[in-house]
N, C-alpha and C. Protein backbone atom coordinates (compact mmCIF):
# COMPACT_ATOMS: atom_id res chain seq x y z
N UNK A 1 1.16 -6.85 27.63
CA UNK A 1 1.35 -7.03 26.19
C UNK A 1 0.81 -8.38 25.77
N UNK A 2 0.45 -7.89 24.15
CA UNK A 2 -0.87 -9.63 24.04
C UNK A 2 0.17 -10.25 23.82
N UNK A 3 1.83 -10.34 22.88
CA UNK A 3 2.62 -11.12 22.51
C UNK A 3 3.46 -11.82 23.66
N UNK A 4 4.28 -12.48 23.97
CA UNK A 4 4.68 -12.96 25.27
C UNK A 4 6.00 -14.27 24.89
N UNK A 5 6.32 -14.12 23.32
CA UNK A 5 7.08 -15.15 22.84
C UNK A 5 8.11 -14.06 21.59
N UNK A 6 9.00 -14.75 21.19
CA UNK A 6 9.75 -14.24 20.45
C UNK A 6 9.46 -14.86 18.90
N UNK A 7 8.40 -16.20 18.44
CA UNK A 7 8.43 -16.14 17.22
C UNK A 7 7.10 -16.74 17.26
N UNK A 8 6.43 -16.16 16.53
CA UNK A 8 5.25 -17.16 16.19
C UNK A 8 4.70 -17.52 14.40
N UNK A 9 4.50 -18.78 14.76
CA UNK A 9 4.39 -19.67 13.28
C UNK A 9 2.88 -20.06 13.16
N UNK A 10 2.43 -20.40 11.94
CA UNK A 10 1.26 -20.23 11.52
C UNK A 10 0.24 -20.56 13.06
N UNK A 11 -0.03 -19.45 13.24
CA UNK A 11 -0.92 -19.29 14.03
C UNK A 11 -1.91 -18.36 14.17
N UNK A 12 -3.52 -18.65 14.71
CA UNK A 12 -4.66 -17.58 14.07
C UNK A 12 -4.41 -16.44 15.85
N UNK A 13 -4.85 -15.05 15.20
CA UNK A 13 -4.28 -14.12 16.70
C UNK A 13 -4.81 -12.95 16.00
N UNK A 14 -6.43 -12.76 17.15
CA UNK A 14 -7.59 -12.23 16.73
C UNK A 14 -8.12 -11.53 17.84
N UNK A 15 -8.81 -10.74 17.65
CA UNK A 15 -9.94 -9.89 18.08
C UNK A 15 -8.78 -9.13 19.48
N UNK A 16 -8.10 -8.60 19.16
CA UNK A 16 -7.07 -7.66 20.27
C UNK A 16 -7.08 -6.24 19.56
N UNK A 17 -6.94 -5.63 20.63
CA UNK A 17 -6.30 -3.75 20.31
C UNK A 17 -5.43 -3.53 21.12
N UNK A 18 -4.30 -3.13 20.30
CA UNK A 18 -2.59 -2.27 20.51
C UNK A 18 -2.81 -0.96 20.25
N UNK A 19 -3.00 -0.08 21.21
CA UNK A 19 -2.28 1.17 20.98
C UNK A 19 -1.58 1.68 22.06
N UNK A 20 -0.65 2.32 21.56
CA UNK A 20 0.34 3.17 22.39
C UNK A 20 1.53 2.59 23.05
N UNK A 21 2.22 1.43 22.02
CA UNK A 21 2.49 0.09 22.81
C UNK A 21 3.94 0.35 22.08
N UNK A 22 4.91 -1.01 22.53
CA UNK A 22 6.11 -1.18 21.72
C UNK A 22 6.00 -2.79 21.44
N UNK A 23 5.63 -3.46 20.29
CA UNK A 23 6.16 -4.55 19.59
C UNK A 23 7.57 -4.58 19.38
N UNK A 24 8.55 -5.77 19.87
CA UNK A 24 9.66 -5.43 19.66
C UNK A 24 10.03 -7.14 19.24
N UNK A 25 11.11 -7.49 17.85
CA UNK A 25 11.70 -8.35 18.25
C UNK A 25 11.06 -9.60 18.45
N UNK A 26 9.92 -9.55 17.50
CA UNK A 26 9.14 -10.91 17.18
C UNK A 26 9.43 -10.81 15.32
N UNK A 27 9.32 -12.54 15.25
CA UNK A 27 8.84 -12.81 14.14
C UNK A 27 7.53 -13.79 13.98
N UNK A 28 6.31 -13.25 12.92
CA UNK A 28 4.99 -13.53 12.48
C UNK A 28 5.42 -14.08 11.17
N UNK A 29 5.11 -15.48 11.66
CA UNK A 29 5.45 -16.63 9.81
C UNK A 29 4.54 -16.83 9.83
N UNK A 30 3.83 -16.55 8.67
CA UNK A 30 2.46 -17.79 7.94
C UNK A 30 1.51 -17.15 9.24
N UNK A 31 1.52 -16.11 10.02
CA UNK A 31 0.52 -15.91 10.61
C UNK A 31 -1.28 -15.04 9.63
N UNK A 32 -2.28 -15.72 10.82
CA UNK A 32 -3.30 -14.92 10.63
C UNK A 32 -3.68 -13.91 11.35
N UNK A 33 -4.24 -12.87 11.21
CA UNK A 33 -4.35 -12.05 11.98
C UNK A 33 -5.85 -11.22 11.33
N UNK A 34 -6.71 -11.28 12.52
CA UNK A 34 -8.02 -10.91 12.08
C UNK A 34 -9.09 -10.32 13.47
N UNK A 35 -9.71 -9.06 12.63
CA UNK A 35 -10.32 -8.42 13.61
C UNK A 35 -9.37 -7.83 14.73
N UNK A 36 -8.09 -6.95 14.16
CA UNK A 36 -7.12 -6.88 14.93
C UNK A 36 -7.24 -5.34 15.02
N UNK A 37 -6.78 -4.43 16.02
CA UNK A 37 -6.07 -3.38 16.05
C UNK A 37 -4.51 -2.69 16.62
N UNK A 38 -4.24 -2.20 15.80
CA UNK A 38 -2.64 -2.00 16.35
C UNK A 38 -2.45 -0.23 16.14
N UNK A 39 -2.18 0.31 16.55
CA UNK A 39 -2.40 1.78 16.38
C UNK A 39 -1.49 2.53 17.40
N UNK A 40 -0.85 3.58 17.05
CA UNK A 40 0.25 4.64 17.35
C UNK A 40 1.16 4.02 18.55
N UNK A 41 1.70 2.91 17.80
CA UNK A 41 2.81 2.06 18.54
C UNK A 41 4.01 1.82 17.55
N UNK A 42 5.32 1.86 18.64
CA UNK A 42 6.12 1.07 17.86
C UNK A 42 6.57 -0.15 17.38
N UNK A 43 7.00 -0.09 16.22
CA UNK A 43 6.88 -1.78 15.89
C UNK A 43 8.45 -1.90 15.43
N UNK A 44 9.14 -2.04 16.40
CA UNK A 44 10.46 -2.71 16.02
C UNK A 44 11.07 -3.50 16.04
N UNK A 45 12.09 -4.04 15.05
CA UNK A 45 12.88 -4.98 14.39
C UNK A 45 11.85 -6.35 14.37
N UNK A 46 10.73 -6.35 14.16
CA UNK A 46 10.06 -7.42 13.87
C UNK A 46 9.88 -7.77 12.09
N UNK A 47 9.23 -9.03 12.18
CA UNK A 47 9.13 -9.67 10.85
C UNK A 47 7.96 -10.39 10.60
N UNK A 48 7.21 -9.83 9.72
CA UNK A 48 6.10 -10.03 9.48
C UNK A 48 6.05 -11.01 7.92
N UNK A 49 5.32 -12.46 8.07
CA UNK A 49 6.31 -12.76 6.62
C UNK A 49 5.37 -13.85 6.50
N UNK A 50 4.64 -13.43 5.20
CA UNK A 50 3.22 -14.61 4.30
C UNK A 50 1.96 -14.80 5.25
N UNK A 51 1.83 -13.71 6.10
CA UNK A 51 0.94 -13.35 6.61
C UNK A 51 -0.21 -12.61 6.42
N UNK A 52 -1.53 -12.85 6.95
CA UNK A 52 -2.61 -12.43 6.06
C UNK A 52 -2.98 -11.74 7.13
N UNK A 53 -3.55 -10.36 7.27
CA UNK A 53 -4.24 -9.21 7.76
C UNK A 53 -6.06 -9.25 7.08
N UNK A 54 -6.93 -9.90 7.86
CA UNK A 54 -8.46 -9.91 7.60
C UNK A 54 -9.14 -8.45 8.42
N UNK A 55 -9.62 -7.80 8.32
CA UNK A 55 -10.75 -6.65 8.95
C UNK A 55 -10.01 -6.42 9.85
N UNK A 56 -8.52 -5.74 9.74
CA UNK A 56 -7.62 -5.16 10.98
C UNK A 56 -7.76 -3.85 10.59
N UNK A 57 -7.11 -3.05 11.79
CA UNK A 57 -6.64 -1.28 11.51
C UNK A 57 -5.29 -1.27 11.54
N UNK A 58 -4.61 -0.96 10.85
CA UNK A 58 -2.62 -0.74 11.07
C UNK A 58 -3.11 0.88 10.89
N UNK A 59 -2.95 2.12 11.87
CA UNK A 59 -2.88 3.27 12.03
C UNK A 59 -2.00 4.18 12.46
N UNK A 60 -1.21 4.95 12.18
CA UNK A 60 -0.06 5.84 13.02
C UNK A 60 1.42 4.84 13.53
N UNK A 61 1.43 4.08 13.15
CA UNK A 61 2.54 3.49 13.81
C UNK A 61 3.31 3.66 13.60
N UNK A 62 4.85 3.64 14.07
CA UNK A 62 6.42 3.73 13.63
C UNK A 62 6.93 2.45 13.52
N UNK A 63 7.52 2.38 12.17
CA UNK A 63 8.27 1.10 11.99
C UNK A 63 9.84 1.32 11.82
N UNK A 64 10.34 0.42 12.55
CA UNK A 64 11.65 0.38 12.94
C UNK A 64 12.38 -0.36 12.29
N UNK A 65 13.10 -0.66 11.62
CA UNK A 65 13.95 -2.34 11.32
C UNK A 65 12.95 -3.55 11.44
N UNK A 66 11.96 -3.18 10.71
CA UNK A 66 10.95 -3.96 10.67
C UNK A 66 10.59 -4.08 9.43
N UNK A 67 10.37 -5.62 9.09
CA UNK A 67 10.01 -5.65 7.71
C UNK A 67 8.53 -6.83 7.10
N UNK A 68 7.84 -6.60 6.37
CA UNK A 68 6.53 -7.12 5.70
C UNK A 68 7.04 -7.78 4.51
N UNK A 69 6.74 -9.18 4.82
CA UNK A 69 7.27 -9.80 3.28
C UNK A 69 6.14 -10.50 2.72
N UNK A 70 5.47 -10.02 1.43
CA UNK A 70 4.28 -10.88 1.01
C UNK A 70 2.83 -11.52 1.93
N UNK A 71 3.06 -10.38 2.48
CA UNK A 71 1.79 -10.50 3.19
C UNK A 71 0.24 -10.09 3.05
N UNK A 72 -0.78 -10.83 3.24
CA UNK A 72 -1.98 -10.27 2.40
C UNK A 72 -2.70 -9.40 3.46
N UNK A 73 -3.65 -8.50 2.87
CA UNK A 73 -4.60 -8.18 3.41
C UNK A 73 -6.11 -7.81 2.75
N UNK A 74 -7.02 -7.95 3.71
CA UNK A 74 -8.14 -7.67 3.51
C UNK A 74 -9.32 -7.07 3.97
N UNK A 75 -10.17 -6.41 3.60
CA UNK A 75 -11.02 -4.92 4.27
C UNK A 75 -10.28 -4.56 5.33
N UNK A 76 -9.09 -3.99 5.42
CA UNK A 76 -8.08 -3.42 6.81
C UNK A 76 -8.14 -1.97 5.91
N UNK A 77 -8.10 -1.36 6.95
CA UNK A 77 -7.64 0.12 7.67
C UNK A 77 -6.30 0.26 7.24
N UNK A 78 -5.38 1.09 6.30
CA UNK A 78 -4.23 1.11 6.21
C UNK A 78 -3.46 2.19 6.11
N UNK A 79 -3.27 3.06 7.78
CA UNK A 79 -2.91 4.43 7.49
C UNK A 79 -1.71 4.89 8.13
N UNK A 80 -1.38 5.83 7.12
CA UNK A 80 0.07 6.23 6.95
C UNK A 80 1.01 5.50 7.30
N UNK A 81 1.39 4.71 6.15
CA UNK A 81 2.61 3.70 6.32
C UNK A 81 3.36 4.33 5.37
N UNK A 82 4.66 3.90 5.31
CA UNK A 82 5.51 4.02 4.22
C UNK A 82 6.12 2.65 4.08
N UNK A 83 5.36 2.38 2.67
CA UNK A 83 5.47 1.12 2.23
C UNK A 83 7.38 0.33 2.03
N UNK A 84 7.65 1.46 1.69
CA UNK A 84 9.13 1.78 1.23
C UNK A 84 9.98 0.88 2.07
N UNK A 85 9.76 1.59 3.55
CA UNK A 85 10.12 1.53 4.76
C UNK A 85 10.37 0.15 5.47
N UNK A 86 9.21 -0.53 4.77
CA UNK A 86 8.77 -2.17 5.78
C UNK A 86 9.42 -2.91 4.48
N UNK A 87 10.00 -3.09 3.54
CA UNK A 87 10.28 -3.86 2.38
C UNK A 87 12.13 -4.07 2.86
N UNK A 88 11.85 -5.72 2.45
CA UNK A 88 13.79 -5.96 1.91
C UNK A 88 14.54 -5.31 1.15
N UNK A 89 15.40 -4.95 1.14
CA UNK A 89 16.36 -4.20 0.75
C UNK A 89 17.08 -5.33 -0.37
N UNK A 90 17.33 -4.64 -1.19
CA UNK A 90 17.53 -5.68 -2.78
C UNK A 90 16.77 -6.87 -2.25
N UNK A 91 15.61 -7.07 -1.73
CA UNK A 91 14.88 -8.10 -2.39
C UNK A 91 14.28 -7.91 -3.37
N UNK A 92 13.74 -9.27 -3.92
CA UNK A 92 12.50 -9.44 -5.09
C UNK A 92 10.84 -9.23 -4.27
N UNK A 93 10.57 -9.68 -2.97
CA UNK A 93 9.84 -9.16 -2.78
C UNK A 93 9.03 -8.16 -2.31
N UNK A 94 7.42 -7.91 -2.49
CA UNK A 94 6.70 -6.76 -1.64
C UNK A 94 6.66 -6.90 -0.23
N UNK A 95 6.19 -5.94 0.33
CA UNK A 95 5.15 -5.89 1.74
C UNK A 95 4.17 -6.77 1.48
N UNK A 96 3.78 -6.76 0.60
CA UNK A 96 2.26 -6.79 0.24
C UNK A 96 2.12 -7.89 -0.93
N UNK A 97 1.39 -9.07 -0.96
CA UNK A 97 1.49 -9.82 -2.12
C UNK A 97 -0.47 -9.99 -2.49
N UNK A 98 -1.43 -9.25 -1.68
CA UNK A 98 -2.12 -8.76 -1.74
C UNK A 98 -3.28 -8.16 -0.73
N UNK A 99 -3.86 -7.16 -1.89
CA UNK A 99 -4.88 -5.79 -1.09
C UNK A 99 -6.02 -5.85 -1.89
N UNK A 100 -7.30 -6.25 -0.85
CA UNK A 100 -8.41 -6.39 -1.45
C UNK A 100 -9.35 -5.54 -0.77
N UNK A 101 -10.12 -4.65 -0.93
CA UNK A 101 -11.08 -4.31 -0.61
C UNK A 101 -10.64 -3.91 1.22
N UNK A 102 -9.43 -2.97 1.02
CA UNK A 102 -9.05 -2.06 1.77
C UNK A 102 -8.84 -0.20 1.34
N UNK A 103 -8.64 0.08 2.95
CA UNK A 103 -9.11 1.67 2.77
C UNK A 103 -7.29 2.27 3.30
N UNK A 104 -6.74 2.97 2.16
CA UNK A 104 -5.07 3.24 2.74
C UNK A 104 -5.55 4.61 2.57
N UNK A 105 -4.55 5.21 3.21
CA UNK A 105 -4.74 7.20 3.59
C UNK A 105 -3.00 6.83 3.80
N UNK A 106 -2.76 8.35 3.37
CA UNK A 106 -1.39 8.90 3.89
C UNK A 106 -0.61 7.83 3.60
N UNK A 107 -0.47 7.05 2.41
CA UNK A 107 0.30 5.96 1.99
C UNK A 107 1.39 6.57 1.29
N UNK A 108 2.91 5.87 1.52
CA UNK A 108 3.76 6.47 0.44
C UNK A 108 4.43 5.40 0.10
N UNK A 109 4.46 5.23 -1.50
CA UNK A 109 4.79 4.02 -2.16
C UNK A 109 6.66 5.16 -2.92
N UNK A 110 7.11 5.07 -2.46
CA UNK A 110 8.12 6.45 -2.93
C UNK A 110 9.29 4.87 -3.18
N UNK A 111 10.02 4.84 -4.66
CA UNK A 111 10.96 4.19 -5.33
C UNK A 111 10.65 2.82 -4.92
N UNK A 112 9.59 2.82 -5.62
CA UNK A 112 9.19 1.08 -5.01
C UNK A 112 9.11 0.33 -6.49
N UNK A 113 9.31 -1.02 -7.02
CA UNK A 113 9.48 -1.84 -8.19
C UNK A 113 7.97 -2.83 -7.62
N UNK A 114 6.99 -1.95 -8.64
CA UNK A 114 5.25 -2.95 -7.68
C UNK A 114 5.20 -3.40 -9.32
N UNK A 115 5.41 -3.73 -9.84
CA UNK A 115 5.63 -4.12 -11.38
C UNK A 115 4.05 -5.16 -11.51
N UNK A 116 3.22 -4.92 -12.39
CA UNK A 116 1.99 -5.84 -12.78
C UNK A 116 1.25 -6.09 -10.99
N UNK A 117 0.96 -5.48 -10.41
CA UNK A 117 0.25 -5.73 -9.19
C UNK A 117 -0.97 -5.59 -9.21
N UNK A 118 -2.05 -5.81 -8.31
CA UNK A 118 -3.27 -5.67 -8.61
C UNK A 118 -3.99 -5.06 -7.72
N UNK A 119 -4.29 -3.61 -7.69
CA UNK A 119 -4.62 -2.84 -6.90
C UNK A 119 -6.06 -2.48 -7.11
N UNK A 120 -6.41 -3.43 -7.76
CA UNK A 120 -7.68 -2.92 -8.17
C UNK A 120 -9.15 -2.88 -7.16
N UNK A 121 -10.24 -1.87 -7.17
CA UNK A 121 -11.06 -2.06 -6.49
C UNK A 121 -10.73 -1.10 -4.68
N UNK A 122 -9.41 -1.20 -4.74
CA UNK A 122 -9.43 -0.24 -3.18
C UNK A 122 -9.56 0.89 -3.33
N UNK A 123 -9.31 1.47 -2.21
CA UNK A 123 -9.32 3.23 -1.90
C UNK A 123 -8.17 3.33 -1.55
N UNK A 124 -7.79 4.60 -2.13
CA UNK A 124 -6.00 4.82 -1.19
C UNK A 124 -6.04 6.73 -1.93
N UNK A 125 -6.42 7.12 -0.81
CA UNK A 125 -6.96 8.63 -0.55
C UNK A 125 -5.10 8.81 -0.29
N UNK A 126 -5.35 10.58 -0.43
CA UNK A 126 -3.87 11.51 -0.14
C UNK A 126 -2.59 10.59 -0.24
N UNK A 127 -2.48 9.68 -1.03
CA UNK A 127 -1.25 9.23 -1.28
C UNK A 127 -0.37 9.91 -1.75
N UNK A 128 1.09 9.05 -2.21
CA UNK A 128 2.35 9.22 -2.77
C UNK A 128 2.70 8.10 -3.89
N UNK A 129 2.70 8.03 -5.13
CA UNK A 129 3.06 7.05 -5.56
C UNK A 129 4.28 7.49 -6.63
N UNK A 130 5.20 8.08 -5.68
CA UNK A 130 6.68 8.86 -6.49
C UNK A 130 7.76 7.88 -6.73
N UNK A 131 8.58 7.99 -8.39
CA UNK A 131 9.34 7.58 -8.44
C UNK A 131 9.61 5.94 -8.39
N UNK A 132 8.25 5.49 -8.85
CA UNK A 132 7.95 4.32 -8.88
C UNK A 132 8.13 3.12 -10.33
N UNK A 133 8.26 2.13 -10.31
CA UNK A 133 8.25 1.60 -11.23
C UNK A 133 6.64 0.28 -10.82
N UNK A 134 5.59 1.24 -12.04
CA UNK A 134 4.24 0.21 -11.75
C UNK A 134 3.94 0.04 -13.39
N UNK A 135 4.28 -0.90 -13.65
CA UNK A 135 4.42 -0.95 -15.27
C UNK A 135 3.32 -2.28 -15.17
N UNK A 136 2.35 -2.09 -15.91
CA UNK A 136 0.81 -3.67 -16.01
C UNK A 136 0.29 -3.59 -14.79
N UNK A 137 0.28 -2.42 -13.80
CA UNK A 137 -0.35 -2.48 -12.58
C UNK A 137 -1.72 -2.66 -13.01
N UNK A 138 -2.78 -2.68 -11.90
CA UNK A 138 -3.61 -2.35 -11.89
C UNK A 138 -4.54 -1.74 -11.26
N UNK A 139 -5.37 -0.56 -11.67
CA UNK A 139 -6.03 0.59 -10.57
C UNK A 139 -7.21 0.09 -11.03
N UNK A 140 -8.22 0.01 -11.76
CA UNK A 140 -9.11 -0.63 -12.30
C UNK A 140 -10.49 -0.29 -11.09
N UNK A 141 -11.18 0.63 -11.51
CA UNK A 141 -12.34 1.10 -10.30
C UNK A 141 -11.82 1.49 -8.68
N UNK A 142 -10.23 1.88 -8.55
CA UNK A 142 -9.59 2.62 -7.63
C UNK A 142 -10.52 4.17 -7.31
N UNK A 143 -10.56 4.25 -5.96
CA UNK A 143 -10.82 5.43 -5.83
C UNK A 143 -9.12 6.18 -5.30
N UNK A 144 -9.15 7.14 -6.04
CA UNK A 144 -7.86 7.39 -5.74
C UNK A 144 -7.59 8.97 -5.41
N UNK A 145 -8.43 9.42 -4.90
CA UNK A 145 -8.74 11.35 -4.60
C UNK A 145 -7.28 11.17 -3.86
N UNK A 146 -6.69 12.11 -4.70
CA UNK A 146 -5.45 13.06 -3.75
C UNK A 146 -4.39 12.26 -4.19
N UNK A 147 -4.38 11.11 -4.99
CA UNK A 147 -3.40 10.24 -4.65
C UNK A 147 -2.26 10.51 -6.33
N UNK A 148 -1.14 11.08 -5.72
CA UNK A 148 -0.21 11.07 -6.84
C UNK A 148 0.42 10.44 -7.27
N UNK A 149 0.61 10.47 -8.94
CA UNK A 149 2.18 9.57 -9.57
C UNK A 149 2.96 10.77 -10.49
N UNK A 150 4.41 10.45 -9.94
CA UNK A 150 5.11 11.24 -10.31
C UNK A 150 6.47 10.92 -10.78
N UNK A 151 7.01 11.03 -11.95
CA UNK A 151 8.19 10.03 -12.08
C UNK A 151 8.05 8.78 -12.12
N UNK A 152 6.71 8.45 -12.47
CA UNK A 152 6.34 6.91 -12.29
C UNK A 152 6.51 6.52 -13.69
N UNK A 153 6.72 4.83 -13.76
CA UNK A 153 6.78 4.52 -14.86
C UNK A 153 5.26 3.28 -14.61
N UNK A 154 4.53 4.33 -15.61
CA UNK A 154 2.93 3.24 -15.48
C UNK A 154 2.13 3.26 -16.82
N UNK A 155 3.66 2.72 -17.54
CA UNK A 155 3.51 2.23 -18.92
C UNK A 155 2.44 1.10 -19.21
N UNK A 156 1.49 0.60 -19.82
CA UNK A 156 0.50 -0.56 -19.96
C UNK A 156 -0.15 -0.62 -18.11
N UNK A 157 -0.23 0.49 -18.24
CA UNK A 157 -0.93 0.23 -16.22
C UNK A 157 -3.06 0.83 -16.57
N UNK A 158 -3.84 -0.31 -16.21
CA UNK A 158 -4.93 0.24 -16.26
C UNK A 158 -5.90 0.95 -14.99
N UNK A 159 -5.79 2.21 -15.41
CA UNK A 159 -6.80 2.82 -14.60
C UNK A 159 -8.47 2.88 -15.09
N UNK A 160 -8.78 2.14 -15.86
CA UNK A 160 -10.07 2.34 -15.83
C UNK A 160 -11.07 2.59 -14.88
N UNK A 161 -12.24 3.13 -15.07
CA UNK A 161 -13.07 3.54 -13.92
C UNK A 161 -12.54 3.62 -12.93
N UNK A 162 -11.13 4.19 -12.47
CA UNK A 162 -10.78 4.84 -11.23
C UNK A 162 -10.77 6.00 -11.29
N UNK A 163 -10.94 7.10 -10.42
CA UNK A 163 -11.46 8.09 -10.33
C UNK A 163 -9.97 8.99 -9.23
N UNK A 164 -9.91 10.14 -9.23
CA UNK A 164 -9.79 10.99 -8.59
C UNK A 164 -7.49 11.13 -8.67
N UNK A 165 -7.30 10.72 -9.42
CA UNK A 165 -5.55 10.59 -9.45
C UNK A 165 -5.00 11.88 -9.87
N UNK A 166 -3.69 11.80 -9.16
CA UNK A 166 -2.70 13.02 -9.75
C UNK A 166 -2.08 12.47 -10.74
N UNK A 167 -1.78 12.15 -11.92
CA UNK A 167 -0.81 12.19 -12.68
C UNK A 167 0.00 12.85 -13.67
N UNK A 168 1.07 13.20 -13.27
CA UNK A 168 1.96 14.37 -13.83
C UNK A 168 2.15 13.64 -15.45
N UNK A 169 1.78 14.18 -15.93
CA UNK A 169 1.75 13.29 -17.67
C UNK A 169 3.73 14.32 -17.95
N UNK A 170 3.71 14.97 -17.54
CA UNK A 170 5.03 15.48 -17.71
C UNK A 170 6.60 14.71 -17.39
N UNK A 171 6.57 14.11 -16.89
CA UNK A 171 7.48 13.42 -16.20
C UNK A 171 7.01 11.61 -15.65
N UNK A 172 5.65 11.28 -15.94
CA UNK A 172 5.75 9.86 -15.93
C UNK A 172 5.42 9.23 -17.44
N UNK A 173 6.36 8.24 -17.47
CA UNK A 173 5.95 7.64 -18.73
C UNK A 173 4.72 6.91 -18.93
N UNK A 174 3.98 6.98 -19.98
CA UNK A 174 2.60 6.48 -19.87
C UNK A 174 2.16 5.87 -21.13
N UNK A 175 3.09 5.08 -22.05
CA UNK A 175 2.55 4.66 -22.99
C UNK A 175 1.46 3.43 -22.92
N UNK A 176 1.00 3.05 -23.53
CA UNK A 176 -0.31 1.83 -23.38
C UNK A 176 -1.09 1.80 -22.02
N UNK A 177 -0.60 2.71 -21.17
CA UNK A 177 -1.69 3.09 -20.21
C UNK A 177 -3.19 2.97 -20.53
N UNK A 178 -4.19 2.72 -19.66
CA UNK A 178 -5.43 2.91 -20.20
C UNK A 178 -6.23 3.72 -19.13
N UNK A 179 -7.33 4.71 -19.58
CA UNK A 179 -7.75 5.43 -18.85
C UNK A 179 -9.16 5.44 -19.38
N UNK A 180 -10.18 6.06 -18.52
CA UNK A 180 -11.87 6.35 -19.09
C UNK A 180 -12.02 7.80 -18.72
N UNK A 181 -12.75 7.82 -19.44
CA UNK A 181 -13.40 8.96 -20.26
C UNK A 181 -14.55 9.56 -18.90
N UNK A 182 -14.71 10.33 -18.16
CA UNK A 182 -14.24 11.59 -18.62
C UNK A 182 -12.93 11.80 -17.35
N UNK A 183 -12.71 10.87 -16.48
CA UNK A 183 -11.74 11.36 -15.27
C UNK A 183 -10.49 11.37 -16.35
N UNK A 184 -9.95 11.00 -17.01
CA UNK A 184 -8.88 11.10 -18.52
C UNK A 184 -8.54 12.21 -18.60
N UNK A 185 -9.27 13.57 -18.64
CA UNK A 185 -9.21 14.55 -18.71
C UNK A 185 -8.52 15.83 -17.83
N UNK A 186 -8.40 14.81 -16.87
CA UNK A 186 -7.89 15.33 -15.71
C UNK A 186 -6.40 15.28 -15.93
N UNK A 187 -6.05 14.15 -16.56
CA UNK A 187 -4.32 14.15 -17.03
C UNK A 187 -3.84 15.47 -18.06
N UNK A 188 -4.43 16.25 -18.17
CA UNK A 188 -4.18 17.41 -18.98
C UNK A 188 -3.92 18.56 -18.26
N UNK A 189 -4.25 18.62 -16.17
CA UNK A 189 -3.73 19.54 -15.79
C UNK A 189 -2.22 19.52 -15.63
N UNK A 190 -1.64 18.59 -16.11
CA UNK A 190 0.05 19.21 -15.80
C UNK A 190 0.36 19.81 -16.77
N UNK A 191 -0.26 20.04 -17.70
CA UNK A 191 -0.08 21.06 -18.92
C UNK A 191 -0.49 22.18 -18.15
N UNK A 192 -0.78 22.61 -18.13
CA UNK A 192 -1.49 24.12 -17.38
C UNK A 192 -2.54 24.36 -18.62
N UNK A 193 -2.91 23.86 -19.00
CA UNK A 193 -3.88 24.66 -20.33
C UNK A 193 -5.49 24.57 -19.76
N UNK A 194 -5.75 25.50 -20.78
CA UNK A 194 -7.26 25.66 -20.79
C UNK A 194 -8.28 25.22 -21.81
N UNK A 195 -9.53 24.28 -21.69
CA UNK A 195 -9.95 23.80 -22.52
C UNK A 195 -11.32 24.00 -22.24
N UNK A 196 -12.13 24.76 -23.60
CA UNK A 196 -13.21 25.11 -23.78
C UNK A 196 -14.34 24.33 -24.23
């Protein structure tokens, strides 16, 4: 195993691959982490916290009593997490304090408070974004094929030039939302109607 200590503090911890492993019972402060892979391992009761993720893969993993506090990332691999899952419990903060020019699959953002965030510019294919409160978010040139909101509140949230979203106009609130012309159109299948 590459780890061999129980806490590590701002420190750079690069170019390794984890799979099939158990992380257990570390805490990552103020760490960097770049050119990393970690994949269909468990990751338990660790703490990941103001840490930045550069050109990593996080893939298949199980998270345990493990939690992500404000941690950034960038061009990483980000598949099937449940964002939900890795977050403080009545805290104020995210997992995530930012995502730039990353690729998420099989993401589920399910009763999460991402209030004014800035999501703009990634990909995040076959998502979940249920029961959410994303009110001034931002999707803004998101590619977003497959990716749903449902019960969301994404009142003043801009999707411009993002492409490919589920949104149930039935059940999420959507006032001052902003959308373009012609993917816009697509918010009219939860009506079931037909337009000639």
């Amino acid at each position: 195993m590459i780890f061999n200590r129980d806490e590590y503090e701002y420190e750079e911890l690069g170019n390794f691959e984890i799979e099939s492993e158990e992380i257990e019972n570390i805490k990552f402060i103020d760490c960097n982490f770049e050119n990393c892979s970690i994949s269909e391992s468990l990751i338990y009761n660790c703490l990941f916290k103001d840490c930045k993720f550069i050109n990593c893969n996080i893939a298949g993993n199980k998270f345990e009593l493990t939690v992500f506090k404000d941690c950034e990332f960038e061009k990483c691999n980000l598949i099937g997490i449940n964002w939900k899952d890795i977050t403080v419990e009545r805290g104020y903060s995210n997992p995530f304090s930012k995502l730039k020019e990353c690729y998420l699959k099989y993401s589920s953002f399910i009763k999460m408070d991402i209030k004014k965030f800035d999501f703009g510019g990634n990909i995040i294919h076959d998502s979940m974004f249920d029961e959410s409160c994303l009110k001034e978010c931002k999707f803004k040139g998101c590619d977003l094929t497959q990716t749903r909101f449902n019960i969301c509140d994404i009142r003043s949230a801009d999707f411009r030039e993002a492409k490919g979203y589920l949104v149930d106009i039935t059940n999420c609130k959507i006032k001052g939302a902003k959308f373009s012309f012609p993917e816009a159109m697509s918010l009219l299948d939860s009506l079931d109607i037909k337009i000639y």
